[in-house]
Protein backbone atom coordinates (compact mmCIF):
# COMPACT_ATOMS: atom_id res chain seq x y z
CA UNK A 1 258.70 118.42 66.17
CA UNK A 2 261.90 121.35 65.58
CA UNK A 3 259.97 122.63 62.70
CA UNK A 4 256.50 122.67 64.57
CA UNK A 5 258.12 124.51 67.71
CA UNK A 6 259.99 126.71 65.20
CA UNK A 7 256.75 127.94 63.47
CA UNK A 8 254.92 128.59 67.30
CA UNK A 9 257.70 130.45 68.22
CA UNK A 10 257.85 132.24 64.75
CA UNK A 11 254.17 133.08 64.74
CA UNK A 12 253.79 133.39 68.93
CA UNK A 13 252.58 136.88 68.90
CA UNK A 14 249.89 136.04 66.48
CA UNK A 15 248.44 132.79 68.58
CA UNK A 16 248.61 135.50 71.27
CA UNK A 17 246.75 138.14 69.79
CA UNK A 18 244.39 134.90 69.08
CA UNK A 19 243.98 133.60 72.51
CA UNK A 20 243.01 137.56 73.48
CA UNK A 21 240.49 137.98 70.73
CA UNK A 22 239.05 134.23 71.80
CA UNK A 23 239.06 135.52 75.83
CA UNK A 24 237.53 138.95 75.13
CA UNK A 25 234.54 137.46 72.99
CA UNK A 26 234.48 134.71 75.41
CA UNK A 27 233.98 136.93 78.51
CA UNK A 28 233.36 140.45 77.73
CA UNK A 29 231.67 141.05 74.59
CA UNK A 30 230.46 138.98 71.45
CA UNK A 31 228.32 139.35 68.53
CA UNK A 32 225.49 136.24 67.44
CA UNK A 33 224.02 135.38 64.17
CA UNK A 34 220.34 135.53 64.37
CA UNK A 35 218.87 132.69 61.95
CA UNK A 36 215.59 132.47 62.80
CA UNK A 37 212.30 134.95 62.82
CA UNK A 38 211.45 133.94 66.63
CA UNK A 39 211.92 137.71 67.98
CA UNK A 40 210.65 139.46 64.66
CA UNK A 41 209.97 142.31 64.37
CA UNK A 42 212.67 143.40 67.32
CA UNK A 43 215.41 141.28 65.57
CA UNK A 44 215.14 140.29 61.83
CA UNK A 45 216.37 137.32 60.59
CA UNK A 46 219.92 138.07 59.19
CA UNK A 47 220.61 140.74 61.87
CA UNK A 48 223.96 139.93 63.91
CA UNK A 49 223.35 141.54 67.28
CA UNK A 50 225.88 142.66 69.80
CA UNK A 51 226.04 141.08 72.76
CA UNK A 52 227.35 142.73 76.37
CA UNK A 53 228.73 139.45 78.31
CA UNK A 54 229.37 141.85 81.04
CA UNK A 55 225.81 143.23 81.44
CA UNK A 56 225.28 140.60 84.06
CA UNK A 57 228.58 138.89 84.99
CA UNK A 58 232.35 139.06 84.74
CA UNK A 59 233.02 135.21 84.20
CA UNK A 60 235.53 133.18 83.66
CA UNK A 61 236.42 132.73 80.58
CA UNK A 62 234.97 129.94 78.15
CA UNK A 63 233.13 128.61 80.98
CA UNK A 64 229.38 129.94 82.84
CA UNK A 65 231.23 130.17 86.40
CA UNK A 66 230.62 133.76 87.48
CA UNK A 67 233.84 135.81 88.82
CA UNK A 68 232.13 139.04 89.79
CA UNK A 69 227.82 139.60 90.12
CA UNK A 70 226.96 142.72 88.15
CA UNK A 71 223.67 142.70 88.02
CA UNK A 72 220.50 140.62 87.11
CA UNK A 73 218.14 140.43 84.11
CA UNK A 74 215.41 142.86 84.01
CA UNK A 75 211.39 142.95 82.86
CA UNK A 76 212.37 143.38 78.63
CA UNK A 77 215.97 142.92 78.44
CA UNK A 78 216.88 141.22 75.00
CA UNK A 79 218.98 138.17 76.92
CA UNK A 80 221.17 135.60 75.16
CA UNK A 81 221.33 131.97 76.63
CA UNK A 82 222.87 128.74 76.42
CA UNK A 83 219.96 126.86 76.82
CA UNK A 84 220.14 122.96 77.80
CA UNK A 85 216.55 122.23 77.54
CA UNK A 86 216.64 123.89 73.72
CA UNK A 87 220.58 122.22 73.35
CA UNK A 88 221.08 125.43 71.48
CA UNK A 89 222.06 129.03 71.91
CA UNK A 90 218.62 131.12 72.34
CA UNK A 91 218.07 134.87 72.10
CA UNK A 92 214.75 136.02 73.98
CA UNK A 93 213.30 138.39 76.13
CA UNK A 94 212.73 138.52 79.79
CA UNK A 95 209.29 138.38 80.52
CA UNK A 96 209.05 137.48 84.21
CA UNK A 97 211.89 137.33 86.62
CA UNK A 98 211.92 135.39 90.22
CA UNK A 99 208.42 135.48 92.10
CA UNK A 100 206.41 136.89 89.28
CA UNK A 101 203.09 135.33 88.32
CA UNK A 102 202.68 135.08 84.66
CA UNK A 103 200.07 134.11 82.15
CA UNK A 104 198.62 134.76 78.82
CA UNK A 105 194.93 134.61 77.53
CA UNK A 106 194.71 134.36 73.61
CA UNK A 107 198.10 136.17 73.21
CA UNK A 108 197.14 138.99 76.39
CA UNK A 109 200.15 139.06 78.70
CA UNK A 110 199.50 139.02 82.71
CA UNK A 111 202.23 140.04 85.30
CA UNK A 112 201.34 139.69 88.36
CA UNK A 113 197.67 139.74 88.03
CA UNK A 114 197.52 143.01 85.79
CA UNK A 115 197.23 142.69 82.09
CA UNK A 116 199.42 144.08 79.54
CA UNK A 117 198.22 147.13 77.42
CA UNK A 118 198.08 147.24 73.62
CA UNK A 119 198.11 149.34 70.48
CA UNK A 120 198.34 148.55 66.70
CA UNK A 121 201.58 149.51 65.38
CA UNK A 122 202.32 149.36 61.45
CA UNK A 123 205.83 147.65 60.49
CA UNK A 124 207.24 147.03 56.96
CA UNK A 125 210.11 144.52 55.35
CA UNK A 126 209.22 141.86 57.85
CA UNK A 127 210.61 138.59 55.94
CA UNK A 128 207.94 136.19 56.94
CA UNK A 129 204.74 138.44 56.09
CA UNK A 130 204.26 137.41 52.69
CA UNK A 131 203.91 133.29 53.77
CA UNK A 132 202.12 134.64 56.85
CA UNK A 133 200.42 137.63 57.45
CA UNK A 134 200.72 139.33 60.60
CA UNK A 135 199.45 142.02 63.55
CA UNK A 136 201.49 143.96 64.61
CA UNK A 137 201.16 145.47 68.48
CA UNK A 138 203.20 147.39 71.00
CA UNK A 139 203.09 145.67 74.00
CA UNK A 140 203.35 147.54 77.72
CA UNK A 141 203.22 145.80 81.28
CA UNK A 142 204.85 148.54 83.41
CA UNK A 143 208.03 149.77 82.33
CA UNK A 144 208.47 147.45 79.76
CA UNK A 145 207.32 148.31 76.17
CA UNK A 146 208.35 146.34 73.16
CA UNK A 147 206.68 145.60 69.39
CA UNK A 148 204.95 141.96 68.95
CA UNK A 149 203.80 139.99 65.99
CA UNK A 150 200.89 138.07 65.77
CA UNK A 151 200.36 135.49 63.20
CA UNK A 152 197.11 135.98 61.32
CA UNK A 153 196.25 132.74 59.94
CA UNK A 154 198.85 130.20 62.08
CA UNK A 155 198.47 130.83 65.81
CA UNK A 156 199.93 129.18 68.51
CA UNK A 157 198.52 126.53 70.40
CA UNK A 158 200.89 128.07 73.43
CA UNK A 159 198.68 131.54 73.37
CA UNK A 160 197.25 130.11 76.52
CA UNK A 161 199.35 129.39 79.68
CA UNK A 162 199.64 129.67 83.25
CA UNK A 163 199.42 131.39 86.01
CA UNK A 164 203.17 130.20 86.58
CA UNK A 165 205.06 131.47 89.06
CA UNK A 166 208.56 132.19 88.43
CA UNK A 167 211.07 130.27 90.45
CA UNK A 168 213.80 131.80 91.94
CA UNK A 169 217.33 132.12 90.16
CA UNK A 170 215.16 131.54 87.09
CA UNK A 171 213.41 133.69 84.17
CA UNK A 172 210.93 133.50 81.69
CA UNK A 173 211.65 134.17 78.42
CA UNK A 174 209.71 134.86 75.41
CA UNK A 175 209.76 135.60 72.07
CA UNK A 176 207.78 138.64 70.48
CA UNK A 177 207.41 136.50 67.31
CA UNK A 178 204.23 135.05 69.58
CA UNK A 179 203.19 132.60 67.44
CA UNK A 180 206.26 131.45 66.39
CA UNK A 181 209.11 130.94 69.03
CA UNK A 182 210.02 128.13 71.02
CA UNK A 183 210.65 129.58 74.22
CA UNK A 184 209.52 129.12 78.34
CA UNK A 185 206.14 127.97 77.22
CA UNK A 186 207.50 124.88 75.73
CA UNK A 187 211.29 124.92 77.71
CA UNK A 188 210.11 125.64 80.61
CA UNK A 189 211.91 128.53 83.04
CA UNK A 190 215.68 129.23 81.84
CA UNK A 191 218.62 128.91 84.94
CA UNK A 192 219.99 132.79 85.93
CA UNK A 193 223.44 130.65 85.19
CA UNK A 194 222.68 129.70 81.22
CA UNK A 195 221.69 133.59 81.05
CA UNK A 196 225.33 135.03 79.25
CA UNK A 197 224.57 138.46 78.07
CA UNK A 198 222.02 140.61 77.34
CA UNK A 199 221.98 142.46 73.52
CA UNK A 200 220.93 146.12 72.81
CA UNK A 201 221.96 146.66 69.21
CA UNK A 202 222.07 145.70 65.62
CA UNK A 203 225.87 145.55 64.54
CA UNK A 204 225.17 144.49 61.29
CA UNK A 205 222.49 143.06 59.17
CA UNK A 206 222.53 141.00 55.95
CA UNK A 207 219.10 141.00 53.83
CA UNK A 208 218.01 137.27 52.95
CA UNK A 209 215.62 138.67 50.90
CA UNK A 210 217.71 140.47 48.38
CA UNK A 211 221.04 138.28 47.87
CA UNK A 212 222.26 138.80 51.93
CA UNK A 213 222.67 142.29 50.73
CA UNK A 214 223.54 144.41 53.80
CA UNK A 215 220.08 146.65 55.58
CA UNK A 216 222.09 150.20 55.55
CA UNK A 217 219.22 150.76 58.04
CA UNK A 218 219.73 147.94 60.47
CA UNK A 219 223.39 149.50 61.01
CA UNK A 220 223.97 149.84 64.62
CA UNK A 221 220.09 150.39 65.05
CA UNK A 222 218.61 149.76 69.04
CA UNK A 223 216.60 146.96 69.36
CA UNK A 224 214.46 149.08 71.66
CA UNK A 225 214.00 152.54 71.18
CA UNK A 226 212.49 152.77 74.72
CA UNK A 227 215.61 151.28 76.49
């Protein structure tokens, strides 16, 4: 026990400087691992994305109990979640927020009645085109404008849904992989409360591809050039 208090109080700055680090990520500002191809092309699979825990909330630390309300989720924010229904962390976008009515027709997004435009965009180095072939779009309902990928050959059973109307102090969230993310059309609406920060940039990306080889290009890159 003399030698175990000897070493805290040896090494007590350095638990410190710990505890900080542990708090700051906790509360303020993080970075996530993206492992899976769900919001390809916006996020590629070995991209580690920074995440703003403060976008929304100041909260206490380690915990979802909000200190201070910032602000809410908006129509295309990039949001990260501790989901229960998933029992996993999720990264999605917002696609409706309280009161909206949303639905989708063979991949065609409706807000509120109005459907989503649509243009063919070309994108490159995607890591799941050469197992399944895609089409690429930029989507736009209002303000919000974001790339989506459409499987060619494997589409989604979930390209139809709804109307649904969003409940309040909820959001649904999609991914713009369409045909392949697990999102509100299987989960269901997410809680405002699981909601704990919303992402904007790349901080660093690691090629699975080529031997997790870091994407010079990925670098710091926006997510959304339009944001």
């Amino acid at each position: 026990m003399r030698q175990m208090l000897s070493f805290l109080s040896r090494n007590k700055g350095f638990f410190v400087f710990m505890l900080g680090m542990l708090m700051f990520r906790s509360a303020l500002a993080d970075w996530n691992v993206v492992p899976t191809g769900s919001m390809q092309p916006t996020i590629q699979i070995g991209d580690r994305i920074l995440v703003d825990k403060a976008a929304y909330d100041i909260r206490v630390p380690f915990t979802h109990v909000s200190l201070i309300h910032l602000a809410d989720p908006q129509r295309g924010d990039i949001v990260v979640l501790d989901s229960r229904a998933a029992n996993e962390k999720l990264v999605k976008r917002v696609i409706g927020i309280p009161g909206d009515v949303v639905a989708m027709r063979n991949n065609v997004l409706y807000i509120n009645g109005v459907a989503a435009h649509y243009a063919s965009a070309t994108v490159t180095g995607i890591h799941d085109d050469l197992q399944d072939p895609a089409l690429y779009q930029v989507e736009r309902a209002g303000d919000m404008q974001h790339l989506i990928r459409l499987s060619l050959y494997r589409p989604s059973e979930a390209r139809d849904f709804g109307p649904v109307t969003v409940l309040a102090s909820h959001y649904l969230l999609l991914g713009d992989n369409r045909d392949n993310s697990m999102d509100s059309r299987y989960f269901g609406f997410f809680p405002r409360n699981e909601i704990v920060g919303r992402s904007r940039y790349v901080a660093l990306s690691l090629d699975p591809d080529h031997h997790y080889l870091p994407r010079a290009q990925r670098l710091g890159a926006r997510l959304d050039s339009n944001r």
